[in-house]
PDB file of N, CA and C in Angstrom:
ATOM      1  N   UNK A   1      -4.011  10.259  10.286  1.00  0.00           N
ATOM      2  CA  UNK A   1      -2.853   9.447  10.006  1.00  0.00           C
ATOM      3  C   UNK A   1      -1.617  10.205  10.474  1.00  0.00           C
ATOM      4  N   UNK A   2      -0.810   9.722  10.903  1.00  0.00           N
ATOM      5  CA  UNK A   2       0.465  10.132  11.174  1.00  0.00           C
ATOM      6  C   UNK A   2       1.407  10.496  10.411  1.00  0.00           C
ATOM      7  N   UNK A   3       2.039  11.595  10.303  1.00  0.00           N
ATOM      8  CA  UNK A   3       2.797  12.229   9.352  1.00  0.00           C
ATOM      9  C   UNK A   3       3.871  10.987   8.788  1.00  0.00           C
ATOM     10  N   UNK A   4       3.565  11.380   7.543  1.00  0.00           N
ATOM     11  CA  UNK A   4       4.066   9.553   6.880  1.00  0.00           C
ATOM     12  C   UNK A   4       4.331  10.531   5.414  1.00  0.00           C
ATOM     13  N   UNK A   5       5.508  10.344   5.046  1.00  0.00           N
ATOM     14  CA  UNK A   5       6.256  10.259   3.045  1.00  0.00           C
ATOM     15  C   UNK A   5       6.638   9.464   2.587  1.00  0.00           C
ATOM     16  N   UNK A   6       6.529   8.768   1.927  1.00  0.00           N
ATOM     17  CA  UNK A   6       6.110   7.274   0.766  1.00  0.00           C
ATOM     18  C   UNK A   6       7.198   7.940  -0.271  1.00  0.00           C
ATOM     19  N   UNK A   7       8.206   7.533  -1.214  1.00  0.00           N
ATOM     20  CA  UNK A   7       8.610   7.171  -2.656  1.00  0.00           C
ATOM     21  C   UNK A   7       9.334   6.519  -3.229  1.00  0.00           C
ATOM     22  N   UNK A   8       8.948   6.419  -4.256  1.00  0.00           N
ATOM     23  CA  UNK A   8       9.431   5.332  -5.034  1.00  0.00           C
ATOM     24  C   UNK A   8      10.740   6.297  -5.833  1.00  0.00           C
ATOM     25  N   UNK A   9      12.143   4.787  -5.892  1.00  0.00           N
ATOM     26  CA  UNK A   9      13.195   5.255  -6.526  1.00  0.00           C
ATOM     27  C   UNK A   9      13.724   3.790  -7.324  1.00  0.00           C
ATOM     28  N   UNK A  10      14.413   4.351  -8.276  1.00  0.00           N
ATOM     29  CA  UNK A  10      15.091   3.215  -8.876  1.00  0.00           C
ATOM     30  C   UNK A  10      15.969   2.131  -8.276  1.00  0.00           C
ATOM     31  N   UNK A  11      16.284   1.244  -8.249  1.00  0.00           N
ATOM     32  CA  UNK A  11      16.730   0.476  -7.125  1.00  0.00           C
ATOM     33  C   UNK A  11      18.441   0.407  -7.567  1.00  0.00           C
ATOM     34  N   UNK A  12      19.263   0.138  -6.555  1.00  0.00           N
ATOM     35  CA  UNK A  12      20.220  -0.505  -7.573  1.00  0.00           C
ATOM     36  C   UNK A  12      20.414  -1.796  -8.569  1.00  0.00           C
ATOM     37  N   UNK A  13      19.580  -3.003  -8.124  1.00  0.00           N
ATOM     38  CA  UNK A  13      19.654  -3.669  -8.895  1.00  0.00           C
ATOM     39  C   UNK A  13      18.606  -3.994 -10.266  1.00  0.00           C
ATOM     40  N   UNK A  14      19.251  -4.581 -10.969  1.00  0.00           N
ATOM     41  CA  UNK A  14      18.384  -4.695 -11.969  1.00  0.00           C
ATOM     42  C   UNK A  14      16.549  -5.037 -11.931  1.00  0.00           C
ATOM     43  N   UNK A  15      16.000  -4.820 -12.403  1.00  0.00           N
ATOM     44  CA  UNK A  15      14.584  -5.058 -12.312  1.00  0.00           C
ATOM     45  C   UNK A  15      13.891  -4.885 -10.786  1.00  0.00           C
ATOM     46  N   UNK A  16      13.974  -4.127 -10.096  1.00  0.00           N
ATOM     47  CA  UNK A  16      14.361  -3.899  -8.704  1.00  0.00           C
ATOM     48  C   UNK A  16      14.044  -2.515  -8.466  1.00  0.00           C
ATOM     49  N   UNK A  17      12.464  -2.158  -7.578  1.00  0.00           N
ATOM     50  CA  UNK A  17      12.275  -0.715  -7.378  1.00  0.00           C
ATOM     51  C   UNK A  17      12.681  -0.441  -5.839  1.00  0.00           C
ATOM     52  N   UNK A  18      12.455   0.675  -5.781  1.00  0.00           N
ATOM     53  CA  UNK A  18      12.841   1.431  -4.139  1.00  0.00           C
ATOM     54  C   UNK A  18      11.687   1.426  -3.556  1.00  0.00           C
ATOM     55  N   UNK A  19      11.397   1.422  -2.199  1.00  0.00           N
ATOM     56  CA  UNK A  19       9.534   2.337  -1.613  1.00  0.00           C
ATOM     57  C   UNK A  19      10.829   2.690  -0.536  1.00  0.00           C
ATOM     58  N   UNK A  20      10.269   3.683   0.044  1.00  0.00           N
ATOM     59  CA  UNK A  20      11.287   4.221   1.148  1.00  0.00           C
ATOM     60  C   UNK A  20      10.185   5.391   1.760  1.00  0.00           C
ATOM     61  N   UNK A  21       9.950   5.066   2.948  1.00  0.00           N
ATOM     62  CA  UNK A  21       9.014   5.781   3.894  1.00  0.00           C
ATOM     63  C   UNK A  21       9.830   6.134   5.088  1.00  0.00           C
ATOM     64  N   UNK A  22       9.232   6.726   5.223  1.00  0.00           N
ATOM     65  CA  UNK A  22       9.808   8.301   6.655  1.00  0.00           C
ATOM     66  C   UNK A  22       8.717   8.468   7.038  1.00  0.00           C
ATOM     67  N   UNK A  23       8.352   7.954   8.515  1.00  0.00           N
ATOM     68  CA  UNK A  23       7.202   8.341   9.704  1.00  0.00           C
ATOM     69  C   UNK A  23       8.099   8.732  10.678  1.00  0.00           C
ATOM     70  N   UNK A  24       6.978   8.751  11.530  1.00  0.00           N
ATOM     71  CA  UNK A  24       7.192   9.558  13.467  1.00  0.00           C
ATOM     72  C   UNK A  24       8.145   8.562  14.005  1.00  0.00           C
ATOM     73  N   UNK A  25       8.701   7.514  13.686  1.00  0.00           N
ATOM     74  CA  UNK A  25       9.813   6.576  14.041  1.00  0.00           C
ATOM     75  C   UNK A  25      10.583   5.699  13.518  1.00  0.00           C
ATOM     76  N   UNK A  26      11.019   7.349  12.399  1.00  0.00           N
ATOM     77  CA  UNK A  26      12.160   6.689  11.760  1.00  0.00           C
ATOM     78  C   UNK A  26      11.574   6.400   9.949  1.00  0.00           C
ATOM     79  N   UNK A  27      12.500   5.733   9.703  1.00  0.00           N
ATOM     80  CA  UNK A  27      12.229   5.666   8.081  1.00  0.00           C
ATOM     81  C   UNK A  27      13.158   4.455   7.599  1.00  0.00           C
ATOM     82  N   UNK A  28      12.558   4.150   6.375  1.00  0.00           N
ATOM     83  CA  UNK A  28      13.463   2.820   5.609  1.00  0.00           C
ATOM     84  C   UNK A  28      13.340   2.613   4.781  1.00  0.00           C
ATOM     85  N   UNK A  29      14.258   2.038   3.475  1.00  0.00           N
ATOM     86  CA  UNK A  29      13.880   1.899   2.276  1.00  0.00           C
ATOM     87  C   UNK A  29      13.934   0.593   2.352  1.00  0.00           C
ATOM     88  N   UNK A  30      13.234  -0.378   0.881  1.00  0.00           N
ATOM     89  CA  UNK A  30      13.696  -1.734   0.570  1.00  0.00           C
ATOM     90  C   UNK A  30      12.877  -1.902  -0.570  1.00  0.00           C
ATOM     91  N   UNK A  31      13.788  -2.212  -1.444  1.00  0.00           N
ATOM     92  CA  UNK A  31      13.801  -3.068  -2.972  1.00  0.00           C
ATOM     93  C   UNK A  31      12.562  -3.518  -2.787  1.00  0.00           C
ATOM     94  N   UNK A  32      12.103  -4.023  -4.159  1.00  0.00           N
ATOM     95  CA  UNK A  32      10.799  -4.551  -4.407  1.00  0.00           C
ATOM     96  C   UNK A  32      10.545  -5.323  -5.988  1.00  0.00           C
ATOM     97  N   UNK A  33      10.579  -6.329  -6.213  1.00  0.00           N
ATOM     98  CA  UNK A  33      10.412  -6.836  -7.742  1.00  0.00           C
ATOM     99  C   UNK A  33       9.363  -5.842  -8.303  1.00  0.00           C
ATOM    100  N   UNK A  34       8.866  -5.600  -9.499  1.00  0.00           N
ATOM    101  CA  UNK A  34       7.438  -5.134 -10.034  1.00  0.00           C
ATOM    102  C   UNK A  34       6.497  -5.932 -10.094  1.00  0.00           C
ATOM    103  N   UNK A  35       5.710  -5.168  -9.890  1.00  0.00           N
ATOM    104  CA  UNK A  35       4.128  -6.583  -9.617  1.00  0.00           C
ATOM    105  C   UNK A  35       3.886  -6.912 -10.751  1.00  0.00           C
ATOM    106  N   UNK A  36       3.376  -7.905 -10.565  1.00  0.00           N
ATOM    107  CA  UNK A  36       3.334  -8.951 -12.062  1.00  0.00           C
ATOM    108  C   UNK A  36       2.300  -8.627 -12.795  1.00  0.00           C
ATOM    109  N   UNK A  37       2.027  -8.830 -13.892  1.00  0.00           N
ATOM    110  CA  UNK A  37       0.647  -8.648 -14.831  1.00  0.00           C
ATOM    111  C   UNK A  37      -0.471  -9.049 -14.241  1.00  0.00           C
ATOM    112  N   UNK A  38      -0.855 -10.095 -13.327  1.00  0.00           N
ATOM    113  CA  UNK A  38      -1.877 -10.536 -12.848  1.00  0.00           C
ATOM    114  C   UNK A  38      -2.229  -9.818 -11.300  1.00  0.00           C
ATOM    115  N   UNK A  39      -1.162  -8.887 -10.912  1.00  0.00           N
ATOM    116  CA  UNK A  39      -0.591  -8.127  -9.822  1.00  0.00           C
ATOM    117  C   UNK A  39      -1.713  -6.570  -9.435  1.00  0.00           C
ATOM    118  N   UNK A  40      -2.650  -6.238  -9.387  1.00  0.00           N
ATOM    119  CA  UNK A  40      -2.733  -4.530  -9.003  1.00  0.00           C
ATOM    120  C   UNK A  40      -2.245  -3.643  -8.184  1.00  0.00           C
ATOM    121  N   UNK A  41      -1.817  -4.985  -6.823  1.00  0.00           N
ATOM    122  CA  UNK A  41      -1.448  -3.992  -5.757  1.00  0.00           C
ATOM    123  C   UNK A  41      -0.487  -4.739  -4.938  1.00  0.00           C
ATOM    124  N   UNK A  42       0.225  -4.213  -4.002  1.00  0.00           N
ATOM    125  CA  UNK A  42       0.693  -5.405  -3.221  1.00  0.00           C
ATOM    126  C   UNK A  42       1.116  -4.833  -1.550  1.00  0.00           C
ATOM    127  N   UNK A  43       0.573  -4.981  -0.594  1.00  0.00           N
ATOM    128  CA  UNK A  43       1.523  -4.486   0.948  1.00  0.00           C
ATOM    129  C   UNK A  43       2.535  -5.078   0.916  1.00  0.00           C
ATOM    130  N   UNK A  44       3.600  -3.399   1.269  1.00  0.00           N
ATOM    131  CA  UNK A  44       5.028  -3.552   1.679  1.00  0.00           C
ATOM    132  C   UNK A  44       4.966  -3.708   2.782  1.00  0.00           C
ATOM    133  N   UNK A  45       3.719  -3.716   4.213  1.00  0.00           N
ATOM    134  CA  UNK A  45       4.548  -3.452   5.276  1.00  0.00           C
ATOM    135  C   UNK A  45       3.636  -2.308   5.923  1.00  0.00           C
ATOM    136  N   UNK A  46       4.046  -2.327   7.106  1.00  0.00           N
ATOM    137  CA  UNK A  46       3.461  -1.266   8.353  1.00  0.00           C
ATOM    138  C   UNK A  46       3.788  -0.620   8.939  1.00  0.00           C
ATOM    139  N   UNK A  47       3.935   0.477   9.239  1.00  0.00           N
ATOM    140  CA  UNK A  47       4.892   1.332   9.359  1.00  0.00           C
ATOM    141  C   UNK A  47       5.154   1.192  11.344  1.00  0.00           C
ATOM    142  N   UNK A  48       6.130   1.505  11.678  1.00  0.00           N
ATOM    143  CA  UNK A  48       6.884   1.187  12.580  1.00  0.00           C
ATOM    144  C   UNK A  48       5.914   1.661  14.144  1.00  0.00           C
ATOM    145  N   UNK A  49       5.698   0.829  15.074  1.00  0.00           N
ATOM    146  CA  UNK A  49       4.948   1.605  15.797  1.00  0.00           C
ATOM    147  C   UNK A  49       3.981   2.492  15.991  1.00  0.00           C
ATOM    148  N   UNK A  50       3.416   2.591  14.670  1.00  0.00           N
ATOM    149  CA  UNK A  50       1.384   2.904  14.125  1.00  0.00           C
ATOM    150  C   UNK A  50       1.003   1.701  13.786  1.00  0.00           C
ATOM    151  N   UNK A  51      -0.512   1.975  13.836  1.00  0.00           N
ATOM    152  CA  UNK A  51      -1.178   1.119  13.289  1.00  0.00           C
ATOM    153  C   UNK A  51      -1.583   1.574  11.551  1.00  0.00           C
ATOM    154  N   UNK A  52      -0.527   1.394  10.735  1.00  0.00           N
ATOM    155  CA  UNK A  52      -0.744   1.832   9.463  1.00  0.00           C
ATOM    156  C   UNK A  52      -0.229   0.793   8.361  1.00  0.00           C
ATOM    157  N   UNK A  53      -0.380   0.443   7.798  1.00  0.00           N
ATOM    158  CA  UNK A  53      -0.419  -0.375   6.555  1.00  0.00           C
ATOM    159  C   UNK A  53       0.101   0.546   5.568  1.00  0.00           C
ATOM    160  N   UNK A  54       1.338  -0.235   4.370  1.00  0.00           N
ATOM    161  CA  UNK A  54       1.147   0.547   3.031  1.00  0.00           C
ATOM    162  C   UNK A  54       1.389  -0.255   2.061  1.00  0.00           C
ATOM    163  N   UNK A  55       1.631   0.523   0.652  1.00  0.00           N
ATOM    164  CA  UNK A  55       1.986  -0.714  -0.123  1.00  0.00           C
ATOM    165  C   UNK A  55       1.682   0.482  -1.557  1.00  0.00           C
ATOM    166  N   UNK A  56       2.220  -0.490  -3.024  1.00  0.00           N
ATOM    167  CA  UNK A  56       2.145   0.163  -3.960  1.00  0.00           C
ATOM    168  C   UNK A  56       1.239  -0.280  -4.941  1.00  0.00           C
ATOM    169  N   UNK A  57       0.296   0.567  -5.847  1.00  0.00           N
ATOM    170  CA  UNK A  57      -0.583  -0.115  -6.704  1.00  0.00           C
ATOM    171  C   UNK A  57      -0.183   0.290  -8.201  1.00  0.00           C
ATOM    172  N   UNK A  58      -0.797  -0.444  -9.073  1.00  0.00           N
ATOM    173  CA  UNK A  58      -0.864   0.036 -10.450  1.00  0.00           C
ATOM    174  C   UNK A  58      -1.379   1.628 -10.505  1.00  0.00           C
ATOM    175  N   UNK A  59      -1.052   2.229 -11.801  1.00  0.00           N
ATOM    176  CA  UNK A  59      -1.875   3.616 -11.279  1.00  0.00           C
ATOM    177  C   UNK A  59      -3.093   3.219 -12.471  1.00  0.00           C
ATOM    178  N   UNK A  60      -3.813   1.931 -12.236  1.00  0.00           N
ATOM    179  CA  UNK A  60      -5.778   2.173 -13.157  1.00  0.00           C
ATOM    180  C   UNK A  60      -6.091   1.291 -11.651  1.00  0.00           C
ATOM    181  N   UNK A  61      -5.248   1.543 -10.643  1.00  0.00           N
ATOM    182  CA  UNK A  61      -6.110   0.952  -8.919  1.00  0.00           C
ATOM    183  C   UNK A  61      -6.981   2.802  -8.825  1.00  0.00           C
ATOM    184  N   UNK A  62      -7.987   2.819  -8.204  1.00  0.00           N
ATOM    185  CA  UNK A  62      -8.373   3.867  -8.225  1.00  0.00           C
ATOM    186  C   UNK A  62      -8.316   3.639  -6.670  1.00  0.00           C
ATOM    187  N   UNK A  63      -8.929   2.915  -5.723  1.00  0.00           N
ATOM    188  CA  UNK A  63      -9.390   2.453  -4.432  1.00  0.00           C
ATOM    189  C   UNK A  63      -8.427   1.128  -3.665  1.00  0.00           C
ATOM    190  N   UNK A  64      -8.187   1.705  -2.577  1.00  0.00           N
ATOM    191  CA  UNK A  64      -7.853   0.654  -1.765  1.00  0.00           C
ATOM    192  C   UNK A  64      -8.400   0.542  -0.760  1.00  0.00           C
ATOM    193  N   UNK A  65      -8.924  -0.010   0.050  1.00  0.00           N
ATOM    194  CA  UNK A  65      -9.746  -0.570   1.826  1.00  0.00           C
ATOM    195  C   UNK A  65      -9.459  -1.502   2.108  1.00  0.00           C
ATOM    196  N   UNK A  66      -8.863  -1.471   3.388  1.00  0.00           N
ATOM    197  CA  UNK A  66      -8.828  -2.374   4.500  1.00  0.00           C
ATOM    198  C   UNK A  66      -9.984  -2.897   5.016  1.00  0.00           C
ATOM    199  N   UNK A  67     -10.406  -4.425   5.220  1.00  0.00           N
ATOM    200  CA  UNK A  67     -11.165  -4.657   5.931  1.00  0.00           C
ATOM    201  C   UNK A  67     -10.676  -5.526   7.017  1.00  0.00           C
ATOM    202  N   UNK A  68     -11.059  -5.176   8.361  1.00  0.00           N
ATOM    203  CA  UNK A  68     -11.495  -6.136   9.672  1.00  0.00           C
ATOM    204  C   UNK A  68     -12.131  -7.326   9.179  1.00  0.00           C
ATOM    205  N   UNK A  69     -11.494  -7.894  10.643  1.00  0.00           N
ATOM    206  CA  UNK A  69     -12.051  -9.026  11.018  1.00  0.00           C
ATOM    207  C   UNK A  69     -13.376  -9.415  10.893  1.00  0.00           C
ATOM    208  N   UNK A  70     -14.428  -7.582  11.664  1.00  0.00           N
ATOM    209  CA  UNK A  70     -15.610  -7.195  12.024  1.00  0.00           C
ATOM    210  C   UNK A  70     -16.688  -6.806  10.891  1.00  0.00           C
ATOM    211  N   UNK A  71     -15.678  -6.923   9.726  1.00  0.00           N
ATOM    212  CA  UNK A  71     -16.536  -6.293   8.465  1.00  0.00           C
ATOM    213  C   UNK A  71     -15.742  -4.745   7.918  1.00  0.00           C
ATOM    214  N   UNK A  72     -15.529  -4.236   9.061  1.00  0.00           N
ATOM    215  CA  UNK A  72     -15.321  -2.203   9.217  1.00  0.00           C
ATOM    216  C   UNK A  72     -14.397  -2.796   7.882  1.00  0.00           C
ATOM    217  N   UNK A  73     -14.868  -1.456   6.857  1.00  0.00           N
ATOM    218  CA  UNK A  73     -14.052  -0.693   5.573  1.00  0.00           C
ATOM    219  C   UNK A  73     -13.459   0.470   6.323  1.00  0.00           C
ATOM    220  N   UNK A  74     -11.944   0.708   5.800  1.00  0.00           N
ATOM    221  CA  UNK A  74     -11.129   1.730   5.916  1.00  0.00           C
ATOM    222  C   UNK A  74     -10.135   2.179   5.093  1.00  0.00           C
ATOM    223  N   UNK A  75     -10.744   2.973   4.417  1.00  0.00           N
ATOM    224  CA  UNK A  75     -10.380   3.387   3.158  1.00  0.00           C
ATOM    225  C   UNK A  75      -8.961   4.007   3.149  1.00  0.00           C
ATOM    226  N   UNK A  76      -7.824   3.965   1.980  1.00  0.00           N
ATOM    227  CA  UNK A  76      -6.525   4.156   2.342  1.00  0.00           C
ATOM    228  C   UNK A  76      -6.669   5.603   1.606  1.00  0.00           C
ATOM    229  N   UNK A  77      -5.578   6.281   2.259  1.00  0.00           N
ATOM    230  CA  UNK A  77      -5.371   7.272   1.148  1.00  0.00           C
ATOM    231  C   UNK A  77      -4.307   6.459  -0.096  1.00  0.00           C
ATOM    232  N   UNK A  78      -4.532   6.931  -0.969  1.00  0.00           N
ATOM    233  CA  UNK A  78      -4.151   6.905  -2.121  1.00  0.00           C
ATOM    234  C   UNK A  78      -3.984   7.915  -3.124  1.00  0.00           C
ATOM    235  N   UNK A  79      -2.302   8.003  -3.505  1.00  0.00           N
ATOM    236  CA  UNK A  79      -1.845   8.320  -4.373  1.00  0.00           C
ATOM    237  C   UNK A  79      -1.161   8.374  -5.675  1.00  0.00           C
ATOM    238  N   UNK A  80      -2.023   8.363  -6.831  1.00  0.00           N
ATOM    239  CA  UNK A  80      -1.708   7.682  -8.267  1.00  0.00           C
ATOM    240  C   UNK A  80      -0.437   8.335  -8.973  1.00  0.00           C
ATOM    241  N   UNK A  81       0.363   7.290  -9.788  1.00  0.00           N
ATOM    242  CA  UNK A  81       0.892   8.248 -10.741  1.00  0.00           C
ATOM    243  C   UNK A  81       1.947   8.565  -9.738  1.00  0.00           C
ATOM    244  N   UNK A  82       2.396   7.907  -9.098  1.00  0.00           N
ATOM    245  CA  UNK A  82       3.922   8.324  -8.105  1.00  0.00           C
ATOM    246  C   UNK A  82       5.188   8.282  -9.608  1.00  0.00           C
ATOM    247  N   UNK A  83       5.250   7.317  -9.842  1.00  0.00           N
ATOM    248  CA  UNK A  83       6.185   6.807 -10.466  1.00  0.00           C
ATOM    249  C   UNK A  83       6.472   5.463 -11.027  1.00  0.00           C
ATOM    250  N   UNK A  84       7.563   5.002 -12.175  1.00  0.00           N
ATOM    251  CA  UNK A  84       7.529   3.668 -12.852  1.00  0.00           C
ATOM    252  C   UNK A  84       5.690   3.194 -12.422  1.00  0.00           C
ATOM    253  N   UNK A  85       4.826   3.645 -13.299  1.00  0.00           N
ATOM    254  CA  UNK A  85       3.190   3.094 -13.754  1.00  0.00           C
ATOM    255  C   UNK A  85       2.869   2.601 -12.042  1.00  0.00           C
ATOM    256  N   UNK A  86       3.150   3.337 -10.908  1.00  0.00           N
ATOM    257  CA  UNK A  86       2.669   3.079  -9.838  1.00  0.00           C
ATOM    258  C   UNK A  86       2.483   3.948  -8.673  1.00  0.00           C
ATOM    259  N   UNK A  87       1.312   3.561  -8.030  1.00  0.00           N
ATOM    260  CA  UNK A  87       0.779   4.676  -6.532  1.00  0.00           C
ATOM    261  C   UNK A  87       1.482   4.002  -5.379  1.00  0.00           C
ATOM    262  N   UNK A  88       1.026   5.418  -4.541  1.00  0.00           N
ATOM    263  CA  UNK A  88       1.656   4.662  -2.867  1.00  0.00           C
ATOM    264  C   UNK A  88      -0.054   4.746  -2.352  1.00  0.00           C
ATOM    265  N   UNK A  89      -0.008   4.080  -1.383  1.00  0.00           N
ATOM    266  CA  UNK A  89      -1.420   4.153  -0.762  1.00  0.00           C
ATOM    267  C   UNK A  89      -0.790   3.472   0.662  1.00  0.00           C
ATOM    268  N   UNK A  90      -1.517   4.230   1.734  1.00  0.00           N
ATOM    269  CA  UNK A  90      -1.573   3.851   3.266  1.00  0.00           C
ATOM    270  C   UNK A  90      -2.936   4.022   3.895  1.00  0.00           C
ATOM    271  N   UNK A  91      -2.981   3.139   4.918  1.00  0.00           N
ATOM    272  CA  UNK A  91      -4.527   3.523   5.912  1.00  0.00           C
ATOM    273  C   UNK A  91      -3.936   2.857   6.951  1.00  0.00           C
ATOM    274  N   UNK A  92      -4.999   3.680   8.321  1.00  0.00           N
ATOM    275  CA  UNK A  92      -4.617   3.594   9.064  1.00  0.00           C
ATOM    276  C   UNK A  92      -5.911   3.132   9.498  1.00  0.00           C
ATOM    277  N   UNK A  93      -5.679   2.320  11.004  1.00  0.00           N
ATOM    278  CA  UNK A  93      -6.520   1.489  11.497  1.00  0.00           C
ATOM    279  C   UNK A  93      -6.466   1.617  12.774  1.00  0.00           C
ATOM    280  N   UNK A  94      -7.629   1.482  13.355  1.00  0.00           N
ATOM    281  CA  UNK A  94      -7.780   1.797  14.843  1.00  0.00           C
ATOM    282  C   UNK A  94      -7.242   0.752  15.593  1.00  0.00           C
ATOM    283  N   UNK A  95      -6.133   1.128  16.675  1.00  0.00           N
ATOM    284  CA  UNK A  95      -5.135   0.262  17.588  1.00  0.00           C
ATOM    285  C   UNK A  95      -6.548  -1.139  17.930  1.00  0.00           C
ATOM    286  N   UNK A  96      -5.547  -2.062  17.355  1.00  0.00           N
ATOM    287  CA  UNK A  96      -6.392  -3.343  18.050  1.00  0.00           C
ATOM    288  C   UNK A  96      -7.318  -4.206  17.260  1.00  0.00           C
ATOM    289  N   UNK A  97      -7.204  -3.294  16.033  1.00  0.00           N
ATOM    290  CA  UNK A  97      -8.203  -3.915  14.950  1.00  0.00           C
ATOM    291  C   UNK A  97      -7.233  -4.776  14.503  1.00  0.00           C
ATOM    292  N   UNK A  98      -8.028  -5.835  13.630  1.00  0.00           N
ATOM    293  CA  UNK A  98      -7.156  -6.976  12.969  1.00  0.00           C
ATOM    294  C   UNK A  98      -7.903  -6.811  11.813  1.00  0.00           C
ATOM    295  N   UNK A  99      -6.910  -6.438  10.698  1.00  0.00           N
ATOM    296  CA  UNK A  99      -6.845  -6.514   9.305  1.00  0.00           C
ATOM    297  C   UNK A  99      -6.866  -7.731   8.756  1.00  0.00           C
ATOM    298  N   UNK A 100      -7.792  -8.209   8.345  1.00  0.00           N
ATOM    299  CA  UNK A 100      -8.030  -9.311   7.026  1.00  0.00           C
ATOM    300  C   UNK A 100      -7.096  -9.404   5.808  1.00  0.00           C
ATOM    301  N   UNK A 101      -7.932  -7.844   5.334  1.00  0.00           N
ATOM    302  CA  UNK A 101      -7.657  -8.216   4.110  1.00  0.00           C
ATOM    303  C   UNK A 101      -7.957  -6.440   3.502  1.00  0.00           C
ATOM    304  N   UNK A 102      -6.809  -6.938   2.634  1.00  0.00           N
ATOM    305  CA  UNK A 102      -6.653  -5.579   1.395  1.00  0.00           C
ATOM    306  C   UNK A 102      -7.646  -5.679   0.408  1.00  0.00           C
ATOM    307  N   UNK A 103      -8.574  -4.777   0.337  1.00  0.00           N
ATOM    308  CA  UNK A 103      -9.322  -4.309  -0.863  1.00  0.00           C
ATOM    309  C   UNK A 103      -9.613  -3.486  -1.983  1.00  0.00           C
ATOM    310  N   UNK A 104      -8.941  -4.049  -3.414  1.00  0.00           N
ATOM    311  CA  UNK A 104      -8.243  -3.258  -4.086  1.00  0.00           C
ATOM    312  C   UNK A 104      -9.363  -3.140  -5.541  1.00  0.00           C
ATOM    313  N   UNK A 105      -9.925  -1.562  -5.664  1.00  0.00           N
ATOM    314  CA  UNK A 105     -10.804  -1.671  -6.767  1.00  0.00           C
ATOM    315  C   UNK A 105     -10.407  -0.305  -8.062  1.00  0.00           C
ATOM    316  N   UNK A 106     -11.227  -1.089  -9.202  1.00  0.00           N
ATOM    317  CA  UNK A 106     -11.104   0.064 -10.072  1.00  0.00           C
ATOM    318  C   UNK A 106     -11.683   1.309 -10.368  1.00  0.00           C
ATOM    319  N   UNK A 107     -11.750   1.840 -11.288  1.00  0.00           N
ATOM    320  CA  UNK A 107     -12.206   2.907 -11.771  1.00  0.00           C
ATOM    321  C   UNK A 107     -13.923   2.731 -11.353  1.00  0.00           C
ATOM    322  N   UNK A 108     -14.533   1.820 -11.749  1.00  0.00           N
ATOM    323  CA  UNK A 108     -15.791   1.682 -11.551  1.00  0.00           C
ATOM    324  C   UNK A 108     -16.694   1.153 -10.339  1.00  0.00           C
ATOM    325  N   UNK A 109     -15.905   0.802  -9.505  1.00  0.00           N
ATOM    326  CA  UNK A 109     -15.476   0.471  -8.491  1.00  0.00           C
ATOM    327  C   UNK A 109     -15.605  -1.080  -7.888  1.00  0.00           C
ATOM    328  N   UNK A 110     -15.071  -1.664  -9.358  1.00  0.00           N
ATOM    329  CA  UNK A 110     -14.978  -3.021  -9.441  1.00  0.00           C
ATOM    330  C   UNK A 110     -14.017  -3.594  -8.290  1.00  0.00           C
ATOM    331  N   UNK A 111     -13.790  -4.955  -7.738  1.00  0.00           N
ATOM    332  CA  UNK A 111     -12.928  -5.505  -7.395  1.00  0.00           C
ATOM    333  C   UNK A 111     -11.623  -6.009  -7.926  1.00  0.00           C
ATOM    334  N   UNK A 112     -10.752  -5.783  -8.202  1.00  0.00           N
ATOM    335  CA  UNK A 112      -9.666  -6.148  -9.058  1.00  0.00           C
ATOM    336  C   UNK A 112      -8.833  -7.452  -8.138  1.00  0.00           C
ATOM    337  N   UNK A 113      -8.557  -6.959  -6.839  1.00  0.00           N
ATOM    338  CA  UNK A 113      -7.891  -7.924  -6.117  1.00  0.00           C
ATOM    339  C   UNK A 113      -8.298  -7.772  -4.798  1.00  0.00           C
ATOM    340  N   UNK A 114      -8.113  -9.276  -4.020  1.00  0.00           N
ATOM    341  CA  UNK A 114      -8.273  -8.975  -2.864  1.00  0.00           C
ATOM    342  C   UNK A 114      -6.712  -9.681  -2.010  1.00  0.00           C
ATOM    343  N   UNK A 115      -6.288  -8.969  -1.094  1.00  0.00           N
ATOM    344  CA  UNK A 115      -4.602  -9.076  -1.083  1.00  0.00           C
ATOM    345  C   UNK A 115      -4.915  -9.510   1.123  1.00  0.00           C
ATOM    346  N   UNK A 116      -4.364 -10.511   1.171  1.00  0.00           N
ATOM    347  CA  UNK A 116      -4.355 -11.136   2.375  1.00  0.00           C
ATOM    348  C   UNK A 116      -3.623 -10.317   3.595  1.00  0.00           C
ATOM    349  N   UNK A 117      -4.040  -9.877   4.492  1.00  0.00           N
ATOM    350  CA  UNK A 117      -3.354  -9.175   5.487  1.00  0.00           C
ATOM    351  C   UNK A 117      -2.245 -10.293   6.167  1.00  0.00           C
ATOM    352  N   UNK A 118      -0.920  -9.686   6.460  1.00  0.00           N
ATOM    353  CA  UNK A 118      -0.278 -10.412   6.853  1.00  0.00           C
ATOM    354  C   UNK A 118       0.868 -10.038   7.986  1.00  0.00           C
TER     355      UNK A 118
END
């Protein structure tokens, strides 16, 4: 993966978090509501000129994977316990693949959500 820093900050507005990432081209922050109770995970977004995906989860998400079009699992890194009850998690995907879909599991390595590539 490409040298990539993920964090979360308080936002200015009310009910309103930060994600703010810094890769190999450049960096950006932007607000974010909190994911809802029915919510585990959600993609912010791809980082600028990689093929990388990220996004923030609850911290009882233990697992996140990307799946292809083709079937291929590609497991994100993930990091729990960032901040305000939430992880950053990114994966990266081989140029050309087409992402489906986010696969988001628990502790046991249940399915909790499955989150639409977009």
């Amino acid at each position: 993966m490409p040298p990539l820093v993920m964090w979360l900050s308080d936002a200015p507005r009310k009910n309103e978090l930060m994600l703010c990432e810094s890769g190999p081209n450049g960096g950006s922050c932007a607000g974010f509501p909190p994911l809802a109770p029915d919510e585990f995970a959600r993609t912010q977004g791809k980082l600028r000129g990689t093929d990388v995906w990220f996004g923030v989860a609850k911290d009882n998400v233990h697992g996140v994977t990307a799946v292809t079009e083709e079937g291929a699992k590609l497991p994100a890194n993930l990091t729990r316990s960032v901040g305000a009850g939430l992880g950053l998690w990114a994966v990266e995907y081989p140029s050309g693949a087409d992402v489906r879909r986010i696969v988001v599991t628990g502790a046991r390595g249940e399915t909790l959500e499955r989150i639409p590539a977009r």
